[in-house]
Protein backbone atom coordinates (compact mmCIF):
# COMPACT_ATOMS: atom_id res chain seq x y z
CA UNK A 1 111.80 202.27 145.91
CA UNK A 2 113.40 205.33 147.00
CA UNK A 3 116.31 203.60 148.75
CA UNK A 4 117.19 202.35 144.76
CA UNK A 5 117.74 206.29 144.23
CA UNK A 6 119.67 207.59 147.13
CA UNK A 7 122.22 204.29 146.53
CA UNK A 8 125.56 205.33 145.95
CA UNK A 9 125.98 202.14 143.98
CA UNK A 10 125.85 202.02 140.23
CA UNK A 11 123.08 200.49 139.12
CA UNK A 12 123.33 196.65 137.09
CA UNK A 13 123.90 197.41 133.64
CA UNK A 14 122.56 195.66 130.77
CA UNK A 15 124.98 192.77 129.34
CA UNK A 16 125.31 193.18 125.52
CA UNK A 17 126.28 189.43 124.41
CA UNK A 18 125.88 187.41 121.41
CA UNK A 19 123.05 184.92 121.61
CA UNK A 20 125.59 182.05 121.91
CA UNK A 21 127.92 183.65 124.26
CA UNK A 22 124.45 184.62 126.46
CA UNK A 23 123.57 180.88 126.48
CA UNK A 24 126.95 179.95 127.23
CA UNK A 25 127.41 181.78 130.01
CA UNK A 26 123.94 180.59 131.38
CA UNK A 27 124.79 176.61 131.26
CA UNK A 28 127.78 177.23 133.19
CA UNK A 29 125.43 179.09 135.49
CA UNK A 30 122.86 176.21 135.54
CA UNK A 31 125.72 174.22 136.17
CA UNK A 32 126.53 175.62 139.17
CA UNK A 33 123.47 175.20 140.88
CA UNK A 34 123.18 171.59 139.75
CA UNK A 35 126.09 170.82 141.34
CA UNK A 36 125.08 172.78 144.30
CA UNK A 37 121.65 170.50 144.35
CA UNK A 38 123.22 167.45 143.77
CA UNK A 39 125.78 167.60 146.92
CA UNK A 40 122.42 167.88 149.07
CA UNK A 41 120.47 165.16 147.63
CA UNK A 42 123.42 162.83 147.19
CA UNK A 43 124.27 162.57 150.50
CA UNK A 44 121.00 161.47 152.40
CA UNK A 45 121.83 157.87 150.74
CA UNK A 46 125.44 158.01 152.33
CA UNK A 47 124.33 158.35 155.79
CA UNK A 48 124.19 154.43 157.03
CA UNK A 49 127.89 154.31 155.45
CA UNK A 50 129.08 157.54 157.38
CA UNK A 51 127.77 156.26 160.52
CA UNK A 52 129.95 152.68 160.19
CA UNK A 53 132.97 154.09 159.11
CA UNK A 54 133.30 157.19 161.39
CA UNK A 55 131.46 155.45 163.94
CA UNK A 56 128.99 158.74 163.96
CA UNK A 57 126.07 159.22 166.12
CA UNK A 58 122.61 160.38 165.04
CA UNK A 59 123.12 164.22 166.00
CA UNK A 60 126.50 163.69 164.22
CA UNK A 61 124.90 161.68 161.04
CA UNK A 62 121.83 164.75 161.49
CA UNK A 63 124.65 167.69 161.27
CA UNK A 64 125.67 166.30 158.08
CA UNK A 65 122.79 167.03 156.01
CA UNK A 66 121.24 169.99 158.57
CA UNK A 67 124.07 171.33 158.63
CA UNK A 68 124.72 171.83 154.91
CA UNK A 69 121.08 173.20 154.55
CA UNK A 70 121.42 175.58 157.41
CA UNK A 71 124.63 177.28 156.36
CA UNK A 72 123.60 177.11 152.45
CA UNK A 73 120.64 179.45 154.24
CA UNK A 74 122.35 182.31 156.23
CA UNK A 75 124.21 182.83 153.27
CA UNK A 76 121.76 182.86 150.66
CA UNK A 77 120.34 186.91 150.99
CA UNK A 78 123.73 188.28 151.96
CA UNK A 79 125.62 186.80 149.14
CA UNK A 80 122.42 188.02 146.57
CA UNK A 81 122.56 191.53 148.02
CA UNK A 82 126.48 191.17 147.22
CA UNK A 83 126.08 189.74 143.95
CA UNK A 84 123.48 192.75 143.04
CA UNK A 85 125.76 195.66 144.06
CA UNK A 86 129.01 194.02 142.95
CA UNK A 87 130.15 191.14 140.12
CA UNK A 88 128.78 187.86 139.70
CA UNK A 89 131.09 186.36 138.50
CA UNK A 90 134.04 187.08 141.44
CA UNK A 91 131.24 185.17 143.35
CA UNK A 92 130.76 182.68 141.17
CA UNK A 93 134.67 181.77 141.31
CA UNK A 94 135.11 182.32 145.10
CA UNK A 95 131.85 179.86 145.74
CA UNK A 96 133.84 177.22 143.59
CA UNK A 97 136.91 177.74 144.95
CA UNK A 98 135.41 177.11 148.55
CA UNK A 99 132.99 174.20 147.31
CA UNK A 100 135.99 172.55 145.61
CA UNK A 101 138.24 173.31 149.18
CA UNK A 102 134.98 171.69 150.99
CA UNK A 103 134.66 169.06 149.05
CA UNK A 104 138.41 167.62 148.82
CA UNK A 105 138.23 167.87 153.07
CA UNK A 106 134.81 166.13 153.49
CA UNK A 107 136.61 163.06 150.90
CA UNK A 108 139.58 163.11 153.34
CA UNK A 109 137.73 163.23 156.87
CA UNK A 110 139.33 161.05 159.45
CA UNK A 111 136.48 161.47 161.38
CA UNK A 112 133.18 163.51 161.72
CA UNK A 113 134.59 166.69 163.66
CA UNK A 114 135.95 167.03 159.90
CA UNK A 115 133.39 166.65 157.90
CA UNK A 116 130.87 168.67 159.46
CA UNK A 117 133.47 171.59 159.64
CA UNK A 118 133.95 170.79 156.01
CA UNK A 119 129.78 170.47 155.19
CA UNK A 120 129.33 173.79 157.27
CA UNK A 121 131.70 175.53 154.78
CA UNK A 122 130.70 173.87 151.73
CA UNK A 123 126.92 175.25 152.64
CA UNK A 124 128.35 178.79 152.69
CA UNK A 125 129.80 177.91 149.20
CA UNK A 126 126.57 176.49 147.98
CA UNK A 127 125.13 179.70 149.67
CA UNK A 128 127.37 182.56 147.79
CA UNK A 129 127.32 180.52 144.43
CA UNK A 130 123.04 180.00 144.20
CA UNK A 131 121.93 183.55 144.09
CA UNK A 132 124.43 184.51 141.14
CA UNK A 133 122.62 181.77 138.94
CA UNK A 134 119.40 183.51 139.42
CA UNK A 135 120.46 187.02 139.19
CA UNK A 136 122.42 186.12 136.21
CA UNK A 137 119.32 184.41 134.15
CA UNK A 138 117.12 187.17 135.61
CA UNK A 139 119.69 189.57 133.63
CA UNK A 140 120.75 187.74 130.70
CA UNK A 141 117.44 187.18 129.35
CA UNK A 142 114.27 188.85 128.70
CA UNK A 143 110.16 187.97 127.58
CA UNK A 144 109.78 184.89 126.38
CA UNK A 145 113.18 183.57 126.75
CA UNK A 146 113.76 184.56 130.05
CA UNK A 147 110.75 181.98 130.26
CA UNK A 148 112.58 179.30 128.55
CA UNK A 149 116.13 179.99 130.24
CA UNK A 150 113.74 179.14 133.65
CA UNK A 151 112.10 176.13 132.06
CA UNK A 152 115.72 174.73 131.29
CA UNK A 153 116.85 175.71 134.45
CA UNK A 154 114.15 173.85 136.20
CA UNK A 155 114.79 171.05 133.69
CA UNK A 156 118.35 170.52 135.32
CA UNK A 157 117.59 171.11 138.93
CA UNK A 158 114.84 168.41 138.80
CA UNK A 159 117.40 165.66 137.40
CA UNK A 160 119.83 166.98 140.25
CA UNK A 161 117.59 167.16 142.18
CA UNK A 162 115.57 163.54 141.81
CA UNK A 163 118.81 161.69 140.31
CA UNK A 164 121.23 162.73 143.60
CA UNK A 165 120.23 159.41 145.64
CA UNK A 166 120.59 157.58 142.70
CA UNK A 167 124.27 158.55 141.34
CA UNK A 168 124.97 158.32 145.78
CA UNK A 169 124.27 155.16 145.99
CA UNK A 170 125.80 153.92 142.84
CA UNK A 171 128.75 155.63 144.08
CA UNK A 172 128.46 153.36 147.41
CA UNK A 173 127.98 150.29 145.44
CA UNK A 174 131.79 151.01 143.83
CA UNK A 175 133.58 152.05 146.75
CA UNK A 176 132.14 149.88 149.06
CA UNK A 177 130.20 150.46 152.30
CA UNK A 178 133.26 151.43 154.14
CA UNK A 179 134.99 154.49 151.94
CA UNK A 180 132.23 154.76 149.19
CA UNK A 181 130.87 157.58 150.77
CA UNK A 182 134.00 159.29 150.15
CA UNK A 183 133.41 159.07 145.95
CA UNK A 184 130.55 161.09 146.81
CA UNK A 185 132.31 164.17 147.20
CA UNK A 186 135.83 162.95 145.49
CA UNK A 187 133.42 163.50 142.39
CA UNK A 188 133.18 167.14 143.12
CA UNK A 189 136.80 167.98 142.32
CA UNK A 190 137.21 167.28 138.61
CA UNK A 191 133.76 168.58 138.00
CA UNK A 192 133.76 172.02 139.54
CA UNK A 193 137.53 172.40 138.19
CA UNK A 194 136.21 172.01 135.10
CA UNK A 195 133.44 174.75 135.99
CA UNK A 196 136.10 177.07 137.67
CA UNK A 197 138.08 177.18 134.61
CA UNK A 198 134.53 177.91 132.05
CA UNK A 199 133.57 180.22 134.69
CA UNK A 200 136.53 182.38 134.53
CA UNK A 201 137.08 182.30 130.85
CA UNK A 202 132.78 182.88 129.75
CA UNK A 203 131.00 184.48 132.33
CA UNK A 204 130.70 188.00 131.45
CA UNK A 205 131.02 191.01 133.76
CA UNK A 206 128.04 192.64 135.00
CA UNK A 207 129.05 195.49 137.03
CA UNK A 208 130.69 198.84 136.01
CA UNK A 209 133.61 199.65 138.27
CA UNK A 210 132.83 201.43 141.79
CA UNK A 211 135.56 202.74 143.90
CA UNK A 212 132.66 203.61 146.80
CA UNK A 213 131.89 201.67 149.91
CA UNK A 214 129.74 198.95 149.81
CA UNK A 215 126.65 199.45 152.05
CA UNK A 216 127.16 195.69 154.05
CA UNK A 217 124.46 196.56 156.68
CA UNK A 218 126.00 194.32 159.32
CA UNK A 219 123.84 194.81 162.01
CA UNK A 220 120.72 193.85 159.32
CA UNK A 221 123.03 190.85 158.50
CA UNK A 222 123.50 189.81 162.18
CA UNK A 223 119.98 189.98 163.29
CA UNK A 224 119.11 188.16 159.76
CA UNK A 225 121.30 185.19 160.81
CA UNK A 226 119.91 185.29 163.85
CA UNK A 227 116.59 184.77 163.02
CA UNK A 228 117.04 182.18 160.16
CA UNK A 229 118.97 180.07 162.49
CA UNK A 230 116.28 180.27 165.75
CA UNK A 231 113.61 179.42 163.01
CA UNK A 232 115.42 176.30 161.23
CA UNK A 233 117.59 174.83 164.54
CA UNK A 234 114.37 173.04 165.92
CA UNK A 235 113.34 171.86 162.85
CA UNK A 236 116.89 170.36 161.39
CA UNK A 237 117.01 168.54 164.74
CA UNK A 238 113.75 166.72 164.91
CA UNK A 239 114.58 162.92 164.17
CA UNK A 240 110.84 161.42 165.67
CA UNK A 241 113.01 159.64 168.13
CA UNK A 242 111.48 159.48 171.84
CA UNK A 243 115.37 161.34 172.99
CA UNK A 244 114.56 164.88 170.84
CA UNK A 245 114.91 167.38 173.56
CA UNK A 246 111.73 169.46 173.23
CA UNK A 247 113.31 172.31 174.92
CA UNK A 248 114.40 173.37 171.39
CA UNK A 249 110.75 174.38 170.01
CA UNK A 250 111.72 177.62 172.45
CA UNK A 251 113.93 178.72 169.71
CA UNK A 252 111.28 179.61 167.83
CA UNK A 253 110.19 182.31 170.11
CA UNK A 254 113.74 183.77 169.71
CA UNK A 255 113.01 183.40 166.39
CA UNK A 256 110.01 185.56 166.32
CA UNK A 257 112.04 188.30 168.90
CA UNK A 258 115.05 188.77 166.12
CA UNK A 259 112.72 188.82 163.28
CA UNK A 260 110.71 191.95 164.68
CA UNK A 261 113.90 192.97 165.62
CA UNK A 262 115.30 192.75 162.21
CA UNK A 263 112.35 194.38 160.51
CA UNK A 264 112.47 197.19 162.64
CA UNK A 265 116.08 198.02 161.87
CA UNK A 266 115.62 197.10 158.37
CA UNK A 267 112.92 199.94 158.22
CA UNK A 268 115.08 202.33 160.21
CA UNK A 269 117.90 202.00 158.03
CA UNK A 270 116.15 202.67 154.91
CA UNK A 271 114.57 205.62 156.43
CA UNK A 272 117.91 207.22 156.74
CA UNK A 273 119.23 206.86 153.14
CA UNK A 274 121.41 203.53 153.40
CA UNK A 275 120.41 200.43 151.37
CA UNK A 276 119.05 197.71 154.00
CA UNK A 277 120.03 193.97 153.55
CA UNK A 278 116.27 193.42 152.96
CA UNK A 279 114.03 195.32 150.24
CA UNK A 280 110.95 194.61 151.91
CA UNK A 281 108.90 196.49 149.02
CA UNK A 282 109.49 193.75 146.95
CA UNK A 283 106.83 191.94 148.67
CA UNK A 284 104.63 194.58 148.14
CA UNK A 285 104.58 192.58 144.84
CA UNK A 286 101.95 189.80 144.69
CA UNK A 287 103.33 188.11 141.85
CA UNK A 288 106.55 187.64 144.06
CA UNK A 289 105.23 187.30 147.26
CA UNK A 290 102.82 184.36 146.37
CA UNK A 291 105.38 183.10 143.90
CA UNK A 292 107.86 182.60 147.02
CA UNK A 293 105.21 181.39 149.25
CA UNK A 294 104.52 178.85 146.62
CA UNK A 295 107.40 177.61 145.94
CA UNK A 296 108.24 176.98 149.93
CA UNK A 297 105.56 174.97 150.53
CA UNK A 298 106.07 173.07 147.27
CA UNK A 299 109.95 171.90 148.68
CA UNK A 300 108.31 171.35 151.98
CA UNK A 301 106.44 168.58 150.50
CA UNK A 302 108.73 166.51 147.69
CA UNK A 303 112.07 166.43 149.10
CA UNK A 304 110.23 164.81 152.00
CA UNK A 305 108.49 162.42 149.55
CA UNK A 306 111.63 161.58 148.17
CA UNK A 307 113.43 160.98 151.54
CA UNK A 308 109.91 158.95 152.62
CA UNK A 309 110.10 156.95 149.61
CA UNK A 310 114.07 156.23 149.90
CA UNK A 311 113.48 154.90 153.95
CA UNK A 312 110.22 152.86 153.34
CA UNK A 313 111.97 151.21 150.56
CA UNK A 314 115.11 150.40 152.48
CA UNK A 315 113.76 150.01 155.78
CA UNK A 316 110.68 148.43 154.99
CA UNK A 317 111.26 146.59 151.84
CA UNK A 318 114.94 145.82 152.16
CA UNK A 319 116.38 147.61 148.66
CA UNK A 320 119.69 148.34 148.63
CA UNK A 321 120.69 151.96 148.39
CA UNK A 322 121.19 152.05 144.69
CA UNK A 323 118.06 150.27 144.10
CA UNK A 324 116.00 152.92 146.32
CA UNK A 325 117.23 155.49 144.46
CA UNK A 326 116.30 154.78 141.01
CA UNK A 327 112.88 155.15 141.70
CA UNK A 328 113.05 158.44 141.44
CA UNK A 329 114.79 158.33 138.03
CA UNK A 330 111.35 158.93 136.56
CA UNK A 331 110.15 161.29 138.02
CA UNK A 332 113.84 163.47 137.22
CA UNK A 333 113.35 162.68 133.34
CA UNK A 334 109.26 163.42 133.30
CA UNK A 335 109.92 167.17 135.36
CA UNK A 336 113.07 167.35 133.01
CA UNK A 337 110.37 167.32 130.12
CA UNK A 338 107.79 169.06 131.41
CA UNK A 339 109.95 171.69 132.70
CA UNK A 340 111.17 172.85 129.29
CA UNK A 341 107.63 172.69 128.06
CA UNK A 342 106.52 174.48 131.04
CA UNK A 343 109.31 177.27 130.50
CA UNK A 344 107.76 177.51 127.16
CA UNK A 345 104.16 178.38 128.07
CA UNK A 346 104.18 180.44 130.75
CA UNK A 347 104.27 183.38 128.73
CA UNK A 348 100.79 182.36 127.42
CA UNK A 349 99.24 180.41 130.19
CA UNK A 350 100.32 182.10 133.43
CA UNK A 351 99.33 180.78 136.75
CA UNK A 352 97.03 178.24 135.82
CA UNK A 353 99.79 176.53 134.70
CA UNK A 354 101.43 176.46 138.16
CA UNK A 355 98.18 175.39 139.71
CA UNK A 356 97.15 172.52 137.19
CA UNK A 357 100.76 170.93 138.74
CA UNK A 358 100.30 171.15 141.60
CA UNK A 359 97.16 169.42 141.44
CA UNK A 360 98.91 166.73 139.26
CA UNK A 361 101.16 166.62 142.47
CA UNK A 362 98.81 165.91 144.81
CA UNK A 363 97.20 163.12 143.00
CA UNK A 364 100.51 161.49 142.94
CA UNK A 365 101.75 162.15 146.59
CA UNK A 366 98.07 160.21 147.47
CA UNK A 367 98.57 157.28 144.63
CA UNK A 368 102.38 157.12 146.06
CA UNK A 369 100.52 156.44 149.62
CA UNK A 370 98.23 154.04 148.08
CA UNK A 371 100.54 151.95 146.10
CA UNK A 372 102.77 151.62 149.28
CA UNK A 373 100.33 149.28 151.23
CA UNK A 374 97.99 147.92 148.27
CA UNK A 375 100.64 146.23 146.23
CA UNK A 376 102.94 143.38 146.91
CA UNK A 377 106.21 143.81 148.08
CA UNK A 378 107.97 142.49 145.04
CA UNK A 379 105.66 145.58 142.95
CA UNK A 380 105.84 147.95 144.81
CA UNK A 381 108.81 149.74 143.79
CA UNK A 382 108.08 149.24 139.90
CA UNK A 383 104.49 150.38 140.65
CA UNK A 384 105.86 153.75 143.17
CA UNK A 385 108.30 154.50 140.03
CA UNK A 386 105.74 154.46 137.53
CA UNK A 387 103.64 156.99 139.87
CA UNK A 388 106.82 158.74 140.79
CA UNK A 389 107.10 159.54 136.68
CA UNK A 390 103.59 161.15 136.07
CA UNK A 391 104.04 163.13 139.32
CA UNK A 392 107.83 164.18 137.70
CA UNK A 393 106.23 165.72 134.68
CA UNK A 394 103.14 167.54 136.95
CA UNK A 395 105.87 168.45 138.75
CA UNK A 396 107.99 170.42 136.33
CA UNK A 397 104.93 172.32 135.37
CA UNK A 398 105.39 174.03 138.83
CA UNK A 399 108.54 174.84 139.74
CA UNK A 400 110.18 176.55 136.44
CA UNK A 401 107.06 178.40 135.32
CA UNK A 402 106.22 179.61 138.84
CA UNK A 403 109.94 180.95 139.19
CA UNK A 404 109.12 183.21 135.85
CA UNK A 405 106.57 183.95 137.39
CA UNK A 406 107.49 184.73 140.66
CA UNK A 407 110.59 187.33 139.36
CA UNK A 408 108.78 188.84 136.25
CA UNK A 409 108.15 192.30 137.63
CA UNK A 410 111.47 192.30 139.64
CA UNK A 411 113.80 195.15 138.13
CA UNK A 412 117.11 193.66 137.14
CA UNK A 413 119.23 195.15 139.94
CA UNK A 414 117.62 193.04 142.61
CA UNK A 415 117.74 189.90 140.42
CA UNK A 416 120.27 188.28 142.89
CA UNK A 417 118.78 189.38 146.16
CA UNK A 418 114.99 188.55 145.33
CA UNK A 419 116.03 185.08 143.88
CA UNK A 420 118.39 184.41 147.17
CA UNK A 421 114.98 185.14 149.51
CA UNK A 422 113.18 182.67 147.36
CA UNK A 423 115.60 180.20 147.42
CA UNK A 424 116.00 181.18 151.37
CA UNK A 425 112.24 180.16 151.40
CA UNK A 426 112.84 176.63 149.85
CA UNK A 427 115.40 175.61 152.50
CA UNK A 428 113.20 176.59 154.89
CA UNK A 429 110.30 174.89 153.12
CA UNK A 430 112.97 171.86 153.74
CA UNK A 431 113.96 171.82 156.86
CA UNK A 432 110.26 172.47 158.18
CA UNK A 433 108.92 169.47 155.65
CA UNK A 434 111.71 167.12 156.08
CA UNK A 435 111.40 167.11 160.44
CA UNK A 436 107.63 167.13 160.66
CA UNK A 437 107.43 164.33 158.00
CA UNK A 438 110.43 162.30 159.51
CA UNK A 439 108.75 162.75 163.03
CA UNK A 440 105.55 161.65 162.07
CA UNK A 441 107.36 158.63 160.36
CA UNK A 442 109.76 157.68 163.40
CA UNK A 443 107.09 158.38 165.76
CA UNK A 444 105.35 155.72 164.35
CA UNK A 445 107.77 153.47 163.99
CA UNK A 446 108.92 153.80 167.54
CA UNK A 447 105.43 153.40 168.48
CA UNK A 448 104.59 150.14 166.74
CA UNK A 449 108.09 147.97 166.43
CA UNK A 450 107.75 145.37 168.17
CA UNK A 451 103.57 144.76 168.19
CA UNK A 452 103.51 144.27 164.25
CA UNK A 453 106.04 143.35 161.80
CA UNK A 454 108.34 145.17 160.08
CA UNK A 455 106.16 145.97 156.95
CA UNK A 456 103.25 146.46 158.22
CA UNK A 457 104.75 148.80 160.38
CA UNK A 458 106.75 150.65 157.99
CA UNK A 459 103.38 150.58 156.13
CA UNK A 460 101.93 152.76 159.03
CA UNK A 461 105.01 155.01 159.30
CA UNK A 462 105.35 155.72 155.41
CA UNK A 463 101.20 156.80 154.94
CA UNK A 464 101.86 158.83 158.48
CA UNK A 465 105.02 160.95 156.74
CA UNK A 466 102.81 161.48 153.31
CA UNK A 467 100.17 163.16 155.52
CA UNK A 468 102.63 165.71 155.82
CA UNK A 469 103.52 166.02 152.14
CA UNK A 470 99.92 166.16 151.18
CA UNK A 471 99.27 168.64 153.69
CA UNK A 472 102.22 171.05 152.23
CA UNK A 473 101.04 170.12 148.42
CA UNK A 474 97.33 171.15 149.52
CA UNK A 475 98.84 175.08 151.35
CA UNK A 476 100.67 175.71 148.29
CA UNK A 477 97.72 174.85 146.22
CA UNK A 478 95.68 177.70 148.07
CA UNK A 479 98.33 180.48 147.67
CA UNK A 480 97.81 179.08 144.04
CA UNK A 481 94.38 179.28 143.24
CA UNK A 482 94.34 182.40 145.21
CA UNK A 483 97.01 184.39 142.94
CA UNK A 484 94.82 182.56 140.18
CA UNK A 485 91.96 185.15 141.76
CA UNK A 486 93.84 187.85 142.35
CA UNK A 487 95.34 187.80 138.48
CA UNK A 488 91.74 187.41 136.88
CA UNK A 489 90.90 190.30 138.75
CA UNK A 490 92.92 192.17 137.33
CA UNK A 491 92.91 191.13 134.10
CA UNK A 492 95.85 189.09 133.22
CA UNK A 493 97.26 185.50 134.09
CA UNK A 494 100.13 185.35 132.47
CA UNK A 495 103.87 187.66 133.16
């Protein structure tokens, strides 16, 4: 990469810690991003309380989640590239600081011009603070353990990630539907000022000092931003209702214009000697390129099951909020499991690890649809949790070992940025899931109220929305099986 030897920048240096102090500084890193998970799960639950006590409308109620992803997003690559040439750790605190800011003015909103100032900035916080947790793990540890670090790591964002609509509406249930939306992110404070003060006292350095200019590349920033928010607008702002204007699928053209846009000056820059925001060699890589690729389509297709799963049960079957949620508490202990045992193997069984869970996850999206209109009412949310559990532990055996994986031949010094584009690649795989399964599940639902009743026609709506998830599941089981070919030929499955 000659743009790695022309950089005036000195290179990340190896961090020579104690075992303990290594694994110390790497829970309060895990930490982090479970926190970060957990204020975007959490708050899908909080929605029909938001909407009565703000009196917000759907683009309002929308903004709250989209909003959050979109920002978390932009921020994502700059803040990696940041976190590469400069200290983890200042980012680490000045994330917090914001995310604790954020999260004390969304609990105080007198109304939702507030909060979705406040969720805008806490997604730049979530944005700056995510690629740090990556780079650091990607520096701290090595071989097998760098395995293990990634199956814990996985471990902990599958419970934040399953158990957020759980703890959100348990936290509704306390405060009430009026205000309990509020002890959503009142929670936030005492936790990451707890984190703020383990941050600053363990987390070691991991630059040398530099008195040089840091390369920003702000015209490869602005076009970057550009792009990511043509290509995510549309899709954060499809609801399935008959009133989406479909004038904003055109942003996707723009989308494609600043992209070409932004590769070309990407390329130009590096040609002259400056370090571009963007390393495109890196996807030179195939371990990394399929191992992102992966991963996308994999969060287009279960945080859409989960958000599927939460509406049918409400809508359809009536559950209260808290009640909805715990389904999913299975299938955040089972990936929890599977994860660490997952993070253990890779080393030894590669990529067909990776692909045997996804296949495990595709049996269990299509038994999820199944159990949905087969059994009755009063078991169908016992027997969707019991599914929800075996797809939790095929689960786990994806998303940690494919993140080894997926960074294994990535040197050190672009730890941060290369994790940032991956997790980039999941928001997108998000926002693109979430709208085209919500759109085929309001569509239907907007189609058929009123012929059939409510069950049946949630019925219709929920297996509609799963075609989506199955379709997603089934793409990132191809880029899969495909690395699986392209490792055998060359001799080697495994890191």
């Amino acid at each position: 990469m000659p743009e790695e030897r022309t950089s005036p920048h000195p290179p990340t240096r190896d961090i020579q810690l104690s075992p303990r102090h290594r694994w110390r500084a790497y829970w309060i890193a895990v930490s982090v991003a479970a926190l970060t998970i957990l204020d975007l799960t959490k708050v899908n639950v909080a929605l029909p309380s938001i909407e009565a006590a703000l009196n917000a409308g759907p683009t309002e109620l929308q903004l709250v989640v989209s909003g959050y992803i979109l920002t978390f997003g932009l921020v994502l690559v700059p803040a990696g590239r940041l976190g590469d040439r400069r200290s983890r750790r200042v980012l680490f605190l000045v994330g917090l600081s914001l995310f604790l800011v954020t999260s004390l003015a969304c609990a105080l909103a007198p109304n939702t011009a507030v909060l979705l100032t406040a969720r805008l900035l806490q997604g730049v916080a979530a944005g700056i603070q995510m690629p740090q947790v990556l780079g650091l793990v990607q520096q701290l540890f090595q071989g097998k353990e760098r395995g293990r670090a990634f199956g814990l790591f996985g471990a902990t964002i599958g419970i934040a990630t399953a158990f957020g609509p759980t703890l959100g509406g348990l936290l509704i249930a306390l405060g009430g539907q009026t205000d309990g939306w509020r002890l959503i992110f009142w929670i936030n404070i005492p936790l990451v000022a707890i984190v703020i003060v383990l941050a600053a006292w363990l987390l070691p350095s991991t630059r040398t000092k530099s008195h040089r200019a840091l390369d920003l590349d702000p015209i490869g920033v602005l076009l970057f931003g550009l792009t990511i928010v043509a290509l995510m607008w549309p899709f954060l702002f499809t609801t399935g209702s008959p009133d989406d204007d479909p004038r904003r699928w055109w942003l996707l053209v723009a989308s494609v214009v600043f992209a070409a846009a932004f590769v070309f000056w990407e390329r130009r820059y590096a040609d002259r000697g400056r370090m571009p925001l963007m390393p495109f060699a890196i996807f030179a890589l195939g371990s990394y390129r399929n191992g992102v690729l992966i991963s996308t389509a994999y969060f287009a297709a279960v945080p859409a099951m989960f958000l599927l799963g939460t509406l049918y049960l409400q809508g359809g079957l009536g559950l209260p909020p808290v009640f909805a949620g715990m389904v999913t508490i299975g299938f955040a202990v089972a990936s929890a499991c599977s994860a660490w045992i997952g993070g253990n193997l890779v080393t030894r069984l590669g990529r067909p690890l990776v692909v045997g869970g996804i296949l495990g996850m595709v049996a269990a999206a299509g038994a999820l649809a199944l159990v949905a209109v087969v059994t009755p009412p009063e078991w169908t949310p016992w027997a969707m949790a019991a599914v929800m559990a075996v797809g939790g532990f095929a689960g786990g055996l994806v998303v940690s070992p494919n993140q080894t994986l997926t960074l294994a031949d990535i040197p050190v010094s672009r730890g941060g940025v290369a994790g940032s584009i991956g997790q980039l690649g999941q928001r997108i795989g998000t926002a693109v899931g979430t709208a085209i399964a919500l759109a085929l599940f309001y569509a239907t639902v907007y189609r058929e109220q009123g012929d059939r009743e409510q069950l049946a026609v949630f019925h219709d709506a929920y297996a509609s929305g799963m075609i989506a998830v199955g379709v997603f599941l089934g793409l990132a089981l191809i880029v899969g099986v495909a690395d699986l070919a392209g490792r055998a030929r060359h001799g080697s499955q495994t890191p």
